[in-house]
Protein backbone atom coordinates (compact mmCIF):
# COMPACT_ATOMS: atom_id res chain seq x y z
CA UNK A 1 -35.63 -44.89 63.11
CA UNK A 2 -38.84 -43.16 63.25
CA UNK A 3 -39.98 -42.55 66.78
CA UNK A 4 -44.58 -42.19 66.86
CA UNK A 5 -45.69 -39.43 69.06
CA UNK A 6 -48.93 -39.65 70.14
CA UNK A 7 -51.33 -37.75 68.38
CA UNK A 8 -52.33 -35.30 71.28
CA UNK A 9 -48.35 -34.76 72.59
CA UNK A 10 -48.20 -33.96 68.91
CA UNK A 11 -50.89 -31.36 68.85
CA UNK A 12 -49.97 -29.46 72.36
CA UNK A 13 -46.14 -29.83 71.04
CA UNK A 14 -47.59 -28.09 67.52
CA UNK A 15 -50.07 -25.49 69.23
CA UNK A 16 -46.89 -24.26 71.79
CA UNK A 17 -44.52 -24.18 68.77
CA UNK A 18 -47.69 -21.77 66.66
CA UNK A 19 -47.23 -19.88 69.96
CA UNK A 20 -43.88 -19.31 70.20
CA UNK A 21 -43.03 -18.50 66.37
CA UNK A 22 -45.83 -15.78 66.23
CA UNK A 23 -45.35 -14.38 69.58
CA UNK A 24 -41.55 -13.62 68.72
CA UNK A 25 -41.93 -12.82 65.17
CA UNK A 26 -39.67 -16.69 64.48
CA UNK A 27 -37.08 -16.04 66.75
CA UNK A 28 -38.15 -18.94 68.96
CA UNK A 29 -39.39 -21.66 66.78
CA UNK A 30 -38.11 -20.69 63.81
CA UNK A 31 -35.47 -23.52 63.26
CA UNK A 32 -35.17 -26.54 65.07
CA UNK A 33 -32.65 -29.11 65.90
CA UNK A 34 -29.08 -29.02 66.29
CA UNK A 35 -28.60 -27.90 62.62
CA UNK A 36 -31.13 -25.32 62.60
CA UNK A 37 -33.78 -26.23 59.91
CA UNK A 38 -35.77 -23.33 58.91
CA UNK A 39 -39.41 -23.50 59.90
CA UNK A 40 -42.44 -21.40 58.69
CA UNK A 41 -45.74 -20.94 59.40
CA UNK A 42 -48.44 -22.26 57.03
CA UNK A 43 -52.05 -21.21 57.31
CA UNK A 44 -54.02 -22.61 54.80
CA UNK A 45 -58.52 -22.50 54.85
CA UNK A 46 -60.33 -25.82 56.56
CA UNK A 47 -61.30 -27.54 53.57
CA UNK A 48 -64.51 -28.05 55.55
CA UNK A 49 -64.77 -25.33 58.29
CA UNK A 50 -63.79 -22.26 56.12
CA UNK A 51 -61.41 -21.41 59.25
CA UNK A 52 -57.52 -20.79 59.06
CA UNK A 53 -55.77 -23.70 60.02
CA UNK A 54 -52.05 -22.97 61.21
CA UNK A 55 -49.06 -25.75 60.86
CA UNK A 56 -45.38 -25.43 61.71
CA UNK A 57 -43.52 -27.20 59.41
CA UNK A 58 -39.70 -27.66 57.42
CA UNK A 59 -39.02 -25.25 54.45
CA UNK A 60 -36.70 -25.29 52.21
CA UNK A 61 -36.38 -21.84 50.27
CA UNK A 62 -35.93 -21.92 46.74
CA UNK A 63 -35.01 -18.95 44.88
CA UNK A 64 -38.20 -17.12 45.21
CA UNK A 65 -40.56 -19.89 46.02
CA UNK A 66 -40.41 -21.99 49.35
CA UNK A 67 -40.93 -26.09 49.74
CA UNK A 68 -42.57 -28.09 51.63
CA UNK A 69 -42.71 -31.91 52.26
CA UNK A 70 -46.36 -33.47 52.84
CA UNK A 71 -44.68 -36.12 54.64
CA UNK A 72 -47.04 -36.24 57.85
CA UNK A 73 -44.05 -37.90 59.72
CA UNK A 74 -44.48 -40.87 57.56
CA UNK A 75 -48.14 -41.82 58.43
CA UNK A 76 -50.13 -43.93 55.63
CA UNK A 77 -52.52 -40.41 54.91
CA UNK A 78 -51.69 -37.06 53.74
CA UNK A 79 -51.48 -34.70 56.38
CA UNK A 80 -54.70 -32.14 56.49
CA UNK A 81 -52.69 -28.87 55.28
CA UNK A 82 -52.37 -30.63 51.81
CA UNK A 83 -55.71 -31.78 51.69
CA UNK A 84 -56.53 -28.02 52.73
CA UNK A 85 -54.22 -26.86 49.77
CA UNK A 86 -56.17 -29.48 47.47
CA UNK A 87 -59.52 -27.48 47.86
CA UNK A 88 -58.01 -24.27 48.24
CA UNK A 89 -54.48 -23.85 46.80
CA UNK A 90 -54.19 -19.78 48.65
CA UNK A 91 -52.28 -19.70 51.97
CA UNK A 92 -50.08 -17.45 54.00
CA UNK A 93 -46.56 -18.45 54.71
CA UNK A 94 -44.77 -16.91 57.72
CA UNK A 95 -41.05 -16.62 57.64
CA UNK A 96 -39.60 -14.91 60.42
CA UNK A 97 -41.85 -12.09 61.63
CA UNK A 98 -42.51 -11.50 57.54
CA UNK A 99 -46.08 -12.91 56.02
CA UNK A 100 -46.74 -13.86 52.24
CA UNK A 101 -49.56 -14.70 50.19
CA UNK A 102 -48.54 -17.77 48.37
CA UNK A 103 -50.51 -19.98 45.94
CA UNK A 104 -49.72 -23.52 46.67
CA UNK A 105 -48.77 -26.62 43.62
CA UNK A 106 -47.22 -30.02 44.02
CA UNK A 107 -44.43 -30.39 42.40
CA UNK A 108 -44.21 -32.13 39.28
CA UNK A 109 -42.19 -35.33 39.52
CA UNK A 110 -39.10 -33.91 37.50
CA UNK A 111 -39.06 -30.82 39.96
CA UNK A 112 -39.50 -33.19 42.82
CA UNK A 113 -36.20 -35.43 41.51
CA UNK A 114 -34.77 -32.04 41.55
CA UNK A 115 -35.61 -30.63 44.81
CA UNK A 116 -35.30 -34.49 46.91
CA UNK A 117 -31.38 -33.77 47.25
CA UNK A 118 -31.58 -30.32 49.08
CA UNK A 119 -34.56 -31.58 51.13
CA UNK A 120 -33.07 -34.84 52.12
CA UNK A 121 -29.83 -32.62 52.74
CA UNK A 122 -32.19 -30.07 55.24
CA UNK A 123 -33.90 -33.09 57.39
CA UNK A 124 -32.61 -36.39 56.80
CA UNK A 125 -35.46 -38.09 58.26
CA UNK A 126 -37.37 -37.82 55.10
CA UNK A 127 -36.13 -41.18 54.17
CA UNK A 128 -37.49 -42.88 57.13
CA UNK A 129 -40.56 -41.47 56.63
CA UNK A 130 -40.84 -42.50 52.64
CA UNK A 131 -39.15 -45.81 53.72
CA UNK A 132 -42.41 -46.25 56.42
CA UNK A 133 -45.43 -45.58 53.90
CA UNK A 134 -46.39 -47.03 50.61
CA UNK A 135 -47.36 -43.56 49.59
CA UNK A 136 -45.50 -40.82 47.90
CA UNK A 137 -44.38 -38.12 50.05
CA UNK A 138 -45.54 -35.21 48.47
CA UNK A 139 -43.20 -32.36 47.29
CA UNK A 140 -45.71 -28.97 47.84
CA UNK A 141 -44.56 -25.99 45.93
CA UNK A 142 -45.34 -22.34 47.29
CA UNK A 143 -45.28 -19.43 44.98
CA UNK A 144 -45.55 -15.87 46.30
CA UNK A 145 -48.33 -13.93 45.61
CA UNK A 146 -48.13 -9.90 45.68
CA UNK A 147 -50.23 -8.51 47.90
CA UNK A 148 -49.66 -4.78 48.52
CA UNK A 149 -52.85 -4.90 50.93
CA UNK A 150 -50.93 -7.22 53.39
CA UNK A 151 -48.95 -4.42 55.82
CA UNK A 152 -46.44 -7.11 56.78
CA UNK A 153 -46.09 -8.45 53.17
CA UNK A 154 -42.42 -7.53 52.83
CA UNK A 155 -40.50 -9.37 49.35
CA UNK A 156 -37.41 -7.42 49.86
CA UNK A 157 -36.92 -9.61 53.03
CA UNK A 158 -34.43 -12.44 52.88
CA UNK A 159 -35.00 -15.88 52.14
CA UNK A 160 -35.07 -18.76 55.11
CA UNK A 161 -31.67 -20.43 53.84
């Protein structure tokens, strides 16, 4: 059952969870629920402001490349981070108190059939959300980037498991 939180809840809920995760480096905020799924940080550029746009969401890490699901809790339009990652596929990913470049792909739909049994495994409610939409819940791909500019750009970290 998929429970609708209204839209400003959900953006005072998203904007104290941004908070928390950067003010303590992902020690609050950097899992939720009862079986701790990993969370990261994704700022990606406004498609139409130029600005960085920051969004908490699930991530699945995947040998050296991290997931994400553009499910947009199973609303009928893609959420704006994947439009964002349409015009501009560059973004920052924070794990933890680390912070990586990444370049951003959606997954092609054999790597998708591939990856749908460890993400359903992470957050179950993925089906609910597929089962409320007529659209495909994108699979988003993120790819580090090597940036020896970035101070906090560390690749020897560990992976959010």
């Amino acid at each position: 059952m998929t429970i609708t939180v209204p839209a400003p809840v959900e953006k005072l809920t998203a904007r104290m969870h941004r908070w928390l995760y950067r003010r303590t480096g992902g020690t609050f905020g950097g899992t939720v629920g009862r079986t701790k799924r990993p969370v990261a940080l994704l700022t990606t550029t406004g498609r139409r402001s130029g600005k960085p746009r920051e969004w908490p969401l699930l991530c699945l890490a995947d040998g050296d490349r991290h997931v994400v699901v553009a499910s947009n809790a199973g609303r009928d339009h893609h959420p704006a981070w994947l439009l964002n990652l349409r015009a501009n596929p560059r973004a920052t990913l924070q794990i933890g108190p680390d912070r990586l470049d990444v370049l951003a792909r959606v997954a092609t739909p054999a790597e998708a059939d591939e990856l749908w049994p460890r993400l359903h495994a992470m957050y179950s409610g993925y089906a609910d959300y597929q089962a409320g939409t007529d659209r495909d819940l994108p699979v988003v791909i993120l790819e580090s980037t090597i940036n020896p500019d970035r101070p906090s750009h560390n690749p020897a970290s560990p992976s959010v498991e």
